[in-house]
Protein backbone atom coordinates (compact mmCIF):
# COMPACT_ATOMS: atom_id res chain seq x y z
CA UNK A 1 14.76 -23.35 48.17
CA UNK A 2 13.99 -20.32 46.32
CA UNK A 3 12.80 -19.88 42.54
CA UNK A 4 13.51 -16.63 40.37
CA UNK A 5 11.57 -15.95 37.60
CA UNK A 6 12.29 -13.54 34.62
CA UNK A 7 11.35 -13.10 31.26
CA UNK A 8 7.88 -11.11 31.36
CA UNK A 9 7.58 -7.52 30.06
CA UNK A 10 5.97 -5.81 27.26
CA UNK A 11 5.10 -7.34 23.92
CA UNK A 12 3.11 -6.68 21.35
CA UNK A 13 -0.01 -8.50 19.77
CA UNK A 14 1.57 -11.92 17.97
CA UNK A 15 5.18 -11.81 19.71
CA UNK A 16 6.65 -14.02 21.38
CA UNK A 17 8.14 -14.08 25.34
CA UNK A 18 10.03 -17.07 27.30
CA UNK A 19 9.69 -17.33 31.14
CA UNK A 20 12.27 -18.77 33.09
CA UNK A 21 11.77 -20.06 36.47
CA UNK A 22 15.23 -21.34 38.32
CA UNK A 23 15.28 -22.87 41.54
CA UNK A 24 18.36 -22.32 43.86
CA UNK A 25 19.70 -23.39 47.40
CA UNK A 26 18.55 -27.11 46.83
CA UNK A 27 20.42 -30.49 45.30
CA UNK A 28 17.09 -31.98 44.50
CA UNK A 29 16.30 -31.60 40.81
CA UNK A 30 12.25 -30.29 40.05
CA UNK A 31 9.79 -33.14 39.71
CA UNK A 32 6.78 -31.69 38.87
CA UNK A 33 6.25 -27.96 36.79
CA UNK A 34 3.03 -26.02 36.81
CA UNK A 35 2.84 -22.35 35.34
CA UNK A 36 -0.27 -20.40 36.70
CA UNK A 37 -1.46 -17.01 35.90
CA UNK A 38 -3.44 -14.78 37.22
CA UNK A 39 -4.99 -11.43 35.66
CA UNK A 40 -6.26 -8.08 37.59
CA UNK A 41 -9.41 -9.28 39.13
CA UNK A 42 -9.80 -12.64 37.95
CA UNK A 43 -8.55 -15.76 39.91
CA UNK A 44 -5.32 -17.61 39.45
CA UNK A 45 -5.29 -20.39 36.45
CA UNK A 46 -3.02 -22.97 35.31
CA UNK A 47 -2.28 -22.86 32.08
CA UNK A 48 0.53 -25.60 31.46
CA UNK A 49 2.02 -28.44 33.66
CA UNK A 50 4.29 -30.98 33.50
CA UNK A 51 4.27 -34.64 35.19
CA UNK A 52 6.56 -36.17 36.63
CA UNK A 53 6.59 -38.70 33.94
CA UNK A 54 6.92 -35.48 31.72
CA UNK A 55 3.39 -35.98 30.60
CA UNK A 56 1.84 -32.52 29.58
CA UNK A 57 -1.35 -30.52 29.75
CA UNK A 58 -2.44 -27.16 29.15
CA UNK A 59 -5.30 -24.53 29.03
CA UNK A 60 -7.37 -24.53 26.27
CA UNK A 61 -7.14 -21.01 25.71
CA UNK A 62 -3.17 -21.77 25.38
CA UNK A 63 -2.60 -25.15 23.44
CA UNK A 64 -0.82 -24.98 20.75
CA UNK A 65 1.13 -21.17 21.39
CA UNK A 66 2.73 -22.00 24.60
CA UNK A 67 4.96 -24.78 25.87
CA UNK A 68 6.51 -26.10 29.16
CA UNK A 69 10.01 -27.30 29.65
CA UNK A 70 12.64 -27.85 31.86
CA UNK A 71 16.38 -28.18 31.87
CA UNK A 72 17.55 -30.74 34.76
CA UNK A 73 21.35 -29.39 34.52
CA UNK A 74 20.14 -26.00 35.56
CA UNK A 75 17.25 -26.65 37.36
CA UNK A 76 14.88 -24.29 35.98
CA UNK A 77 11.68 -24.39 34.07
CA UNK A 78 10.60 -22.56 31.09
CA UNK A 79 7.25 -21.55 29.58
CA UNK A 80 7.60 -20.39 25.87
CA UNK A 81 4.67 -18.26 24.42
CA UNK A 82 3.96 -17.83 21.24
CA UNK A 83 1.35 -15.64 19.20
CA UNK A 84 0.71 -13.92 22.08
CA UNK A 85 -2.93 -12.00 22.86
CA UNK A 86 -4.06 -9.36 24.71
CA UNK A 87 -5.85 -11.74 27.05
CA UNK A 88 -2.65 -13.26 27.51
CA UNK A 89 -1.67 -10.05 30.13
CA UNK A 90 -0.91 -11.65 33.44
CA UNK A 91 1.18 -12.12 36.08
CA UNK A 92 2.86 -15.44 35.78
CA UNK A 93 3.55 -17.82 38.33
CA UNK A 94 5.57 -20.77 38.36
CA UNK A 95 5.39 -24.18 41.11
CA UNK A 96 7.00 -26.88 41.33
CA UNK A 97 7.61 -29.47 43.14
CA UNK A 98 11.40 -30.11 44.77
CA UNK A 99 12.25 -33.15 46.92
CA UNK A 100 8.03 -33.56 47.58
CA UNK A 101 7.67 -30.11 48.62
CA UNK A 102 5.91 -27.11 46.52
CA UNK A 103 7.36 -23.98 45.74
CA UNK A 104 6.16 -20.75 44.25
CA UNK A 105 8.12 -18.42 42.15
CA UNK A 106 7.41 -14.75 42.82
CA UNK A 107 5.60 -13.91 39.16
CA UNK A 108 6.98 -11.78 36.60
CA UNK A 109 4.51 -9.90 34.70
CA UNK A 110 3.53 -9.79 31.04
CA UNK A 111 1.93 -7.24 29.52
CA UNK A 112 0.49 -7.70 26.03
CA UNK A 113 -0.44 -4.87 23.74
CA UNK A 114 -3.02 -4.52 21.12
């Protein structure tokens, strides 16, 4: 199985970027979605997941601007963001979870400027 993500690059203060995260070389749809991030030195975070029951969480510092989806017929995972901030600058990870096995994607950056 591997994932590709895309979508991350440079935005400004208040715009707007959607990761994609799409998993290939596997029949098995994704069960469970988690988007991490982690910033130059600071430790890797989650800041939205998805349940297998499609139940939802995220980081406070991101409710309410960013969202988590997925689309079953392509197999790939999505994390909209919205009103983005400079603390927002990351790279962005997603995981999920194929056939009871987790999977990292190999993070695409976002930079945002003030």
């Amino acid at each position: 199985v591997q994932l590709q993500a895309s979508g991350g690059g440079l935005v400004q203060t208040g715009g707007s970027l959607r990761l994609s995260c799409a998993a290939s070389g596997t029949t098995f749809s994704i069960n469970i979605i988690g988007w991490y991030r982690q910033a130059p030195g600071k430790q890797r975070e989650l800041v939205a997941g998805v349940g297998s029951g499609g139940r939802t969480n995220y980081a406070d510092s991101v409710k309410g601007r960013f969202t988590a989806s997925s689309d079953n017929a392509k197999n790939t995972v999505y994390l909209q963001m919205n009103s983005l901030k400079p603390e927002d600058t990351a790279k962005y990870y997603c995981n999920v979870m194929i056939n009871s096995r987790y999977y990292w994607g190999q993070g695409t950056l976002v930079t945002v400027s003030s």
